[in-house]
Protein backbone atom coordinates (compact mmCIF):
# COMPACT_ATOMS: atom_id res chain seq x y z
CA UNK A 1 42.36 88.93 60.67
CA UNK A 2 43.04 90.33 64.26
CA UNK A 3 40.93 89.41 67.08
CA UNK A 4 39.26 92.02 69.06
CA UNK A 5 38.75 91.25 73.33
CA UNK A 6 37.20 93.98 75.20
CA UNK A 7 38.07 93.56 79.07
CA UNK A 8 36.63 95.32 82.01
CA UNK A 9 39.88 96.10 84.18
CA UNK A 10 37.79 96.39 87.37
CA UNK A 11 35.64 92.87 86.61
CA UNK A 12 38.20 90.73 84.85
CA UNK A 13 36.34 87.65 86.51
CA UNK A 14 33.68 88.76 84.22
CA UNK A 15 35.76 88.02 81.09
CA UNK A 16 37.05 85.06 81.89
CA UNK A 17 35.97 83.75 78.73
CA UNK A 18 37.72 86.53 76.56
CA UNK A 19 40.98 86.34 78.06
CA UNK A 20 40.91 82.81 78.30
CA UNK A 21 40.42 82.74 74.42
CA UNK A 22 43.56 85.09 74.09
CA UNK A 23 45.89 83.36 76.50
CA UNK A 24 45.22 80.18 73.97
CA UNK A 25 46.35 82.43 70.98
CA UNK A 26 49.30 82.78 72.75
CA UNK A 27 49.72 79.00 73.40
CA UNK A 28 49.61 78.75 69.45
CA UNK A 29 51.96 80.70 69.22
CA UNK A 30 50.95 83.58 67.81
CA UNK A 31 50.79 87.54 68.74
CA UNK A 32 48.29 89.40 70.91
CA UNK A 33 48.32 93.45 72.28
CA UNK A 34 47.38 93.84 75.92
CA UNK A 35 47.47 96.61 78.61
CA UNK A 36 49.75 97.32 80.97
CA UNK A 37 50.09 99.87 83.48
CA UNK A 38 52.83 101.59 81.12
CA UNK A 39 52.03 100.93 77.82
CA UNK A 40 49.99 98.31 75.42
CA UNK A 41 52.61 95.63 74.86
CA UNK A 42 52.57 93.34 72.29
CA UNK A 43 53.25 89.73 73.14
CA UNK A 44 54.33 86.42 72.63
CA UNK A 45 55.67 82.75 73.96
CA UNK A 46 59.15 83.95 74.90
CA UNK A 47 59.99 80.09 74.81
CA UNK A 48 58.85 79.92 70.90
CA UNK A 49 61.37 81.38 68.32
CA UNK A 50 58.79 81.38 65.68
CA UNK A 51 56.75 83.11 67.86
CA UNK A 52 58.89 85.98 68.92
CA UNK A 53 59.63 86.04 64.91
CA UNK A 54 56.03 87.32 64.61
CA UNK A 55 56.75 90.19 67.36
CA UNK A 56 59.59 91.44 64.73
CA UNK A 57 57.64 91.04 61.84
CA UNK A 58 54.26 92.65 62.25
CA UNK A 59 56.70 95.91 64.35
CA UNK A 60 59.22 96.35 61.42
CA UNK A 61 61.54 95.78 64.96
CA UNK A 62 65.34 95.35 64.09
CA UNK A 63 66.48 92.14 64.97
CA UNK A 64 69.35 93.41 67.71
CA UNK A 65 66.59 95.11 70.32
CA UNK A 66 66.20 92.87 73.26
CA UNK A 67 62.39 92.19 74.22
CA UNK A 68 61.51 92.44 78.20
CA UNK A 69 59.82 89.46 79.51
CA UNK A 70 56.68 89.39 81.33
CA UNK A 71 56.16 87.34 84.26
CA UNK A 72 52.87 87.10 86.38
CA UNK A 73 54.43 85.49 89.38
CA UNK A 74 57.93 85.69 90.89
CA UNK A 75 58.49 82.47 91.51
CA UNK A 76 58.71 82.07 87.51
CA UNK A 77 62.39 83.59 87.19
CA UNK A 78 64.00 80.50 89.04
CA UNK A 79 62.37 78.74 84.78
CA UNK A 80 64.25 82.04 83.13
CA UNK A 81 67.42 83.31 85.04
CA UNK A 82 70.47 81.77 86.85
CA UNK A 83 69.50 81.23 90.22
CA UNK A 84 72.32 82.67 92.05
CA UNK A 85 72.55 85.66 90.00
CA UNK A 86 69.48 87.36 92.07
CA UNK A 87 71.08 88.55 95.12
CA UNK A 88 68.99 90.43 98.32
CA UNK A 89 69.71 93.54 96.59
CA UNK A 90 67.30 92.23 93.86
CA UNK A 91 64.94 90.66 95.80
CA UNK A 92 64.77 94.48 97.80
CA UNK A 93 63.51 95.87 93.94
CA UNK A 94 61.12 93.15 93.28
CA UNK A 95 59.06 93.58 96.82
CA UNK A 96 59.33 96.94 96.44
CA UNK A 97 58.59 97.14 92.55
CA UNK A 98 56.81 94.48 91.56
CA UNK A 99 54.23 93.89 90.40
CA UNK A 100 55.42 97.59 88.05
CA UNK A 101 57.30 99.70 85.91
CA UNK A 102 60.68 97.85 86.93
CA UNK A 103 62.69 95.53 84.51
CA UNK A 104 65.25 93.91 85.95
CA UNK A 105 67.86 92.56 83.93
CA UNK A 106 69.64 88.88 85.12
CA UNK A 107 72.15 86.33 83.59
CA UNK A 108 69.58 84.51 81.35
CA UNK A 109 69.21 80.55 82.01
CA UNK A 110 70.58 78.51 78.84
CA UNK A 111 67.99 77.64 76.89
CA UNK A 112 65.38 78.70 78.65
CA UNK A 113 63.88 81.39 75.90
CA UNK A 114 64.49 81.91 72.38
CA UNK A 115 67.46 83.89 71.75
CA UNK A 116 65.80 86.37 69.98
CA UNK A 117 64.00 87.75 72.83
CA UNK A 118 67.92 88.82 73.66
CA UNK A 119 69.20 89.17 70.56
CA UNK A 120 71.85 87.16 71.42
CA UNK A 121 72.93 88.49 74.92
CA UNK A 122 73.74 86.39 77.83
CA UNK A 123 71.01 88.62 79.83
CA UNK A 124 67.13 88.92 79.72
CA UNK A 125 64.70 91.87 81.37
CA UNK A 126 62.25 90.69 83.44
CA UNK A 127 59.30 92.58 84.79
CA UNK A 128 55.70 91.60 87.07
CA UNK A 129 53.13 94.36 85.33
CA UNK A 130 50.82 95.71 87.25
CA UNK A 131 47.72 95.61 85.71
CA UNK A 132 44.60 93.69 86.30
CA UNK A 133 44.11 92.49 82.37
CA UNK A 134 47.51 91.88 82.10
CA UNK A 135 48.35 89.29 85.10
CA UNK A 136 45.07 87.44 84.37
CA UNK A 137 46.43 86.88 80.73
CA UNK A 138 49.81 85.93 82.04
CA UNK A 139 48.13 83.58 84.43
CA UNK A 140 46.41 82.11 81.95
CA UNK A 141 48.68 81.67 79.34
CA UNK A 142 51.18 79.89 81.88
CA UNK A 143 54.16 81.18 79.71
CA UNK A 144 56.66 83.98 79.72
CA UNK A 145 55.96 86.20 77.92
CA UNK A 146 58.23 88.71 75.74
CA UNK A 147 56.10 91.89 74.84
CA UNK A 148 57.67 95.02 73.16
CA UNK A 149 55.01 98.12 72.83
CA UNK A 150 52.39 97.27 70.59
CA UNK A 151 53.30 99.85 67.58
CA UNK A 152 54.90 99.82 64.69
CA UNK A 153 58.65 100.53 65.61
CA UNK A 154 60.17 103.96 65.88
CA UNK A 155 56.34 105.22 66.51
CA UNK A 156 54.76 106.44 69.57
CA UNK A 157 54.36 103.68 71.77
CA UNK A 158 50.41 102.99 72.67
CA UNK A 159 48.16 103.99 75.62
CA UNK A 160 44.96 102.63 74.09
CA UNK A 161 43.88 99.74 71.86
CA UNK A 162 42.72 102.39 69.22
CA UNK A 163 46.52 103.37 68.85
CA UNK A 164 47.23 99.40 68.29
CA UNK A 165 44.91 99.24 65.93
CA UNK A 166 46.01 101.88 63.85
CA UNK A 167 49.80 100.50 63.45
CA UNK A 168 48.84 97.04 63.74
CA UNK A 169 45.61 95.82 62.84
CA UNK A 170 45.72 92.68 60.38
CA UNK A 171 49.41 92.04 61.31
CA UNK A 172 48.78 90.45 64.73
CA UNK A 173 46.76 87.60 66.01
CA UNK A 174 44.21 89.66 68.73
CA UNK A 175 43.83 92.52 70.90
CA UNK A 176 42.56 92.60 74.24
CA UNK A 177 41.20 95.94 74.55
CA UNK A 178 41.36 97.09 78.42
CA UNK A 179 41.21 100.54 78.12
CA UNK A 180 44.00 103.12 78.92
CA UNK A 181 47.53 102.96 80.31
CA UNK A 182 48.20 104.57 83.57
CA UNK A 183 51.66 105.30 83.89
CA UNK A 184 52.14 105.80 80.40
CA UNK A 185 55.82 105.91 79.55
CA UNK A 186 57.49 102.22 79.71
CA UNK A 187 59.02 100.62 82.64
CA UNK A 188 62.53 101.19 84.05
CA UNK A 189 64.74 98.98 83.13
CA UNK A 190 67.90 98.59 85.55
CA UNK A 191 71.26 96.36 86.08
CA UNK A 192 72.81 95.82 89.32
CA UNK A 193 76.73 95.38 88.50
CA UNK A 194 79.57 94.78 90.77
CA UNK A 195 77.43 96.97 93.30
CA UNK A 196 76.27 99.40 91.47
CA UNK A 197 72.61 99.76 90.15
CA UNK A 198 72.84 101.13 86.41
CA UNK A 199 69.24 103.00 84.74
CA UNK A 200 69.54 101.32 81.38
CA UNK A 201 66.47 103.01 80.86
CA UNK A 202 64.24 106.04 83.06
CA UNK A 203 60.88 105.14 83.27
CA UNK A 204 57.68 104.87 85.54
CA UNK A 205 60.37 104.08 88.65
CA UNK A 206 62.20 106.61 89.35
CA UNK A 207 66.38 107.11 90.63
CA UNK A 208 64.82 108.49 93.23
CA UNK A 209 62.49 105.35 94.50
CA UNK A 210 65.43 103.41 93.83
CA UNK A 211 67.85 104.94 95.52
CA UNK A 212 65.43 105.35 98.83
CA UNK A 213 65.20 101.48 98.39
CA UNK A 214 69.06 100.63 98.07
CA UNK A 215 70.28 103.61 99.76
CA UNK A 216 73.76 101.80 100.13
CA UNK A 217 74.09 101.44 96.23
CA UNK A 218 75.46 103.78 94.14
CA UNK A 219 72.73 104.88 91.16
CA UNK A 220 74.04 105.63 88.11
CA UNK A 221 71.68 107.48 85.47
CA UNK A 222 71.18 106.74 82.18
CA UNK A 223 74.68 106.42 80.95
CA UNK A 224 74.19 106.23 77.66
CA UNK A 225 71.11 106.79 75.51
CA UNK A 226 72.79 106.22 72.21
CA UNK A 227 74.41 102.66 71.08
CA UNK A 228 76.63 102.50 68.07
CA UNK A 229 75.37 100.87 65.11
CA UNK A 230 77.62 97.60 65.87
CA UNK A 231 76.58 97.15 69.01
CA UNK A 232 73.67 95.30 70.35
CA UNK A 233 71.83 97.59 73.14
CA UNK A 234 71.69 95.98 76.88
CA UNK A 235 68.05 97.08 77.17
CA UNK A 236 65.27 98.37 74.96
CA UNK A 237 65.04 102.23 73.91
CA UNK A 238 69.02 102.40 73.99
CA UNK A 239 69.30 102.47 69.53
CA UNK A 240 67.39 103.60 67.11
CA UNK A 241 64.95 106.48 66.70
CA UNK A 242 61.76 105.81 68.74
CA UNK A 243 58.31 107.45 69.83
CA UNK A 244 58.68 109.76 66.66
CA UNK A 245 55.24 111.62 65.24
CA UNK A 246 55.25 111.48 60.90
CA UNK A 247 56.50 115.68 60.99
CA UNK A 248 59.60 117.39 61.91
CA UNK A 249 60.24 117.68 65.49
CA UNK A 250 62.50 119.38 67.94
CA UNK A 251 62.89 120.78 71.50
CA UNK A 252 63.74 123.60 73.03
CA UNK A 253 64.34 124.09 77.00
CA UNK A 254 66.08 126.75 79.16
CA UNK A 255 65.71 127.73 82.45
CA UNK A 256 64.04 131.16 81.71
CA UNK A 257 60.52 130.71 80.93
CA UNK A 258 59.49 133.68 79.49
CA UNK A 259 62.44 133.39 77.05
CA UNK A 260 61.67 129.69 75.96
CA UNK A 261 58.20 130.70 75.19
CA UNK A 262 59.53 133.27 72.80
CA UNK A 263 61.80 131.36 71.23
CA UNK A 264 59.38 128.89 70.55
CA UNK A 265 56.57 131.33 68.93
CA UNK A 266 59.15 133.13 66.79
CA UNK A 267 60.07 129.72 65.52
CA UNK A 268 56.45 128.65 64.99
CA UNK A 269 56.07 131.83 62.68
CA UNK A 270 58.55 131.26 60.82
CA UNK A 271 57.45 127.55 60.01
CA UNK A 272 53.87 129.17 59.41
CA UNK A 273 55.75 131.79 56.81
CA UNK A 274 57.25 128.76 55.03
CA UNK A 275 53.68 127.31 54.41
CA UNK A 276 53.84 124.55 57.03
CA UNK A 277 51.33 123.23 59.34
CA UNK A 278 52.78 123.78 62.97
CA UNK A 279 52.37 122.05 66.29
CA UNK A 280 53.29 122.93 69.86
CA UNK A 281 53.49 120.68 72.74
CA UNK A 282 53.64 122.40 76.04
CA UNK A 283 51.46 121.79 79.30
CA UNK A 284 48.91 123.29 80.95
CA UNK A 285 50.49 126.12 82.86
CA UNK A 286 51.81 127.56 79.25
CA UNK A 287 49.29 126.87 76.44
CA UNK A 288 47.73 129.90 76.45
CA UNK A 289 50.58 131.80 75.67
CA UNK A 290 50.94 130.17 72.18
CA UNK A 291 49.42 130.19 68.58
CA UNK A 292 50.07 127.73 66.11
CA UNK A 293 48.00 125.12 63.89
CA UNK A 294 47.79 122.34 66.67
CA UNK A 295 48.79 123.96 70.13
CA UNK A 296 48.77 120.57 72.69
CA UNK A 297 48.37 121.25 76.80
CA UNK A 298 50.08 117.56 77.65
CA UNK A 299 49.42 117.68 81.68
CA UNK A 300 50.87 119.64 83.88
CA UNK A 301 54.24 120.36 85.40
CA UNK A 302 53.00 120.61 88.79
CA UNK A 303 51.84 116.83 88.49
CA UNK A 304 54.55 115.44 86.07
CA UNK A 305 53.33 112.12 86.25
CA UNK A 306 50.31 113.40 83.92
CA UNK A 307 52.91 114.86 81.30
CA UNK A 308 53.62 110.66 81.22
CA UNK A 309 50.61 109.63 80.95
CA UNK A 310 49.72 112.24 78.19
CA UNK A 311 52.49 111.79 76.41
CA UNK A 312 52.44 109.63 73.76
CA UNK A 313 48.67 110.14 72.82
CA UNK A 314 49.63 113.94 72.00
CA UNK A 315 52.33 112.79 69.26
CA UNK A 316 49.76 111.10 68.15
CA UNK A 317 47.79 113.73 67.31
CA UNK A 318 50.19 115.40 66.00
CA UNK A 319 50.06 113.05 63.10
CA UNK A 320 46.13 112.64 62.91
CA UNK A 321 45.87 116.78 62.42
CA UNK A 322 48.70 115.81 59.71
CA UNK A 323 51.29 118.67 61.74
CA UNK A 324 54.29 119.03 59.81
CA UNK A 325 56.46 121.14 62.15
CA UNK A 326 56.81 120.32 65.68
CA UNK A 327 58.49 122.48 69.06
CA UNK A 328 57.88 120.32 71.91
CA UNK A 329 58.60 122.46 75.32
CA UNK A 330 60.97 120.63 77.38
CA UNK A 331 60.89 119.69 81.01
CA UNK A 332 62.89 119.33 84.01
CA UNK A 333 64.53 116.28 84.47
CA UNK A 334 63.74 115.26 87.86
CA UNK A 335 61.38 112.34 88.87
CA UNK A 336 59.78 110.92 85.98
CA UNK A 337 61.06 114.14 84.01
CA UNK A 338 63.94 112.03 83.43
CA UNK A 339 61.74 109.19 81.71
CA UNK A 340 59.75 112.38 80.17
CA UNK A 341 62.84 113.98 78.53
CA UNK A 342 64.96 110.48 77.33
CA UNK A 343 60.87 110.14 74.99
CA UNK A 344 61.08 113.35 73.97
CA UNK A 345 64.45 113.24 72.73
CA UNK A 346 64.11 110.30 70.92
CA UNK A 347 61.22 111.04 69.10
CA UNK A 348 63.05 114.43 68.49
CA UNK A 349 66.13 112.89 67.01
CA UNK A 350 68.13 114.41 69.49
CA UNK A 351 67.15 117.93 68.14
CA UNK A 352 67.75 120.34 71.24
CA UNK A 353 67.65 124.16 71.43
CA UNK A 354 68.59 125.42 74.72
CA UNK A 355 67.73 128.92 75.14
């Protein structure tokens, strides 16, 4: 049976107790969901194999995805990574990003986690979150701690404790329940190599804040967001279909409005000719302009950062209203539009129409 912790974000002194009570779950080595400022993530004793074994078990999470490590102080990597491998370059990201949305990944220290938390690499991802809840459980726990999202793999990842409950209740040990997400998409996961800084993953930092903070490194984007089904991928996110709703989806995009939105009704009415249920995601500025079964406004493309935050609650629904054909508007792809568009694809299968 899974726990249940409900945690005032702004009065976490007030809950010592609760958190207390979860950060010993964790000592046990078993499994509990807690906020972040991204996402819910779903943790466990990164030091513990059978542990992390839980993680993969109650996701259905293949084997070969590295988990990210959570750390509540920075003084913890010296326990995790090889010391010399964190050069000033580093230490620039981590007082500019952390605590946040920034995973760096480092040589990992021999023996210092279980090997499944990099399934098998000679490199872990290591990120401060910045959340209240989250850095009080950390604290307490006095562990690293390797947390994936807190869904069932391949879903939507979750921005509330209801959404961890419905993939994972009665498969995990507890959930501390401290309300929504902010950012909303996961963090950023980079790689500085042979002076370069590589974006093994867009997230709530963008190429943009990194490259005003290393403005003498080159930043290369997202260089790949498809791995090859013998590889292992460097970073979460990079294999395997993720963030998908239950119905069809694709997206379409163009630089012509007006044309996009037509493309996307006429589509729409054809679905709704076939006898499906059909769903449009689009934002604020553009809703109106469509009809379909389930027509979602997620934020706002004047203020991006609540098309992230939005994001993976609207899939959601998608599901709930049981929507069976999906045309998700796309985006442009600067800012966190990047991190925006690499979900969106994903959950899309890489189904693009660009009109």
């Amino acid at each position: 049976m899974t726990k249940y912790w409900k945690v005032d974000p702004d009065r976490v002194s007030d809950n010592g107790g609760e958190i207390v009570e979860a950060a010993a779950l964790l000592r046990s080595g078993d499994t509990v969901a807690f906020p972040t400022e991204t996402v819910y993530g779903l943790g466990a004793d990164a030091t513990n194999t059978t542990a992390v074994e839980r993680i993969f078990s109650a996701k259905g999470r293949p084997s070969d995805n590295p988990l990210i490590v959570h750390i509540a102080d920075a003084g913890q990597l010296a326990d995790l990574v090889e010391p010399t491998s964190v050069t000033p370059d580093h230490h620039r990201l981590m007082e500019a990003f952390w605590p946040g949305p920034l995973t760096i990944v480092l040589p990992v220290k021999t023996g210092s986690i279980s090997s499944l938390v990099t399934a098998g690499l000679t490199t872990v991802g290591v990120r401060i979150p910045d959340h209240p809840v989250a850095l009080e459980l950390l604290r307490k726990a006095e562990l690293p701690i390797a947390a994936p999202s807190a869904n069932s793999s391949g879903r939507p990842s979750p921005t509330l404790a209801s959404h961890v409950r419905e993939d994972l209740d009665g498969r995990i040990g507890g959930i501390v329940d401290g309300g929504g997400t902010g950012v909303g998409v996961e963090s950023t996961v980079i790689q500085l190599v042979e002076g370069g800084l590589y974006i093994l993953r867009p997230g709530g930092v963008t190429a943009e804040q990194l490259q005003s903070t290393l403005p003498a490194i080159r930043i290369h984007e997202t260089e790949r967001e498809d791995v090859q089904a013998s590889e292992t991928p460097r970073a979460p996110g990079m294999k395997y279909t993720h963030y998908a709703p239950k119905g069809y989806m694709h997206i379409v995009y163009g630089d012509d409005a007006p044309a996009v939105a037509a493309w996307i009704q006429r589509d729409i009415q054809a679905a709704m000719e076939r006898g499906e249920s059909t769903g449009i995601l689009t934002f604020e500025e553009r809703a109106s302009q469509f009809e379909a079964d389930l027509v979602i406004a997620c934020g706002s493309l004047a203020e991006p950062e609540t098309i992230a935050q939005e994001l993976y609650a609207a899939l959601r629904k998608f599901d709930q209203q049981g929507i069976q054909y999906i045309v998700a508007e796309g985006c442009p792809e600067t800012g966190i539009g990047q991190a925006i568009m690499n979900r969106l694809r994903k959950a899309a299968g890489h189904r693009l129409v660009r009109v």
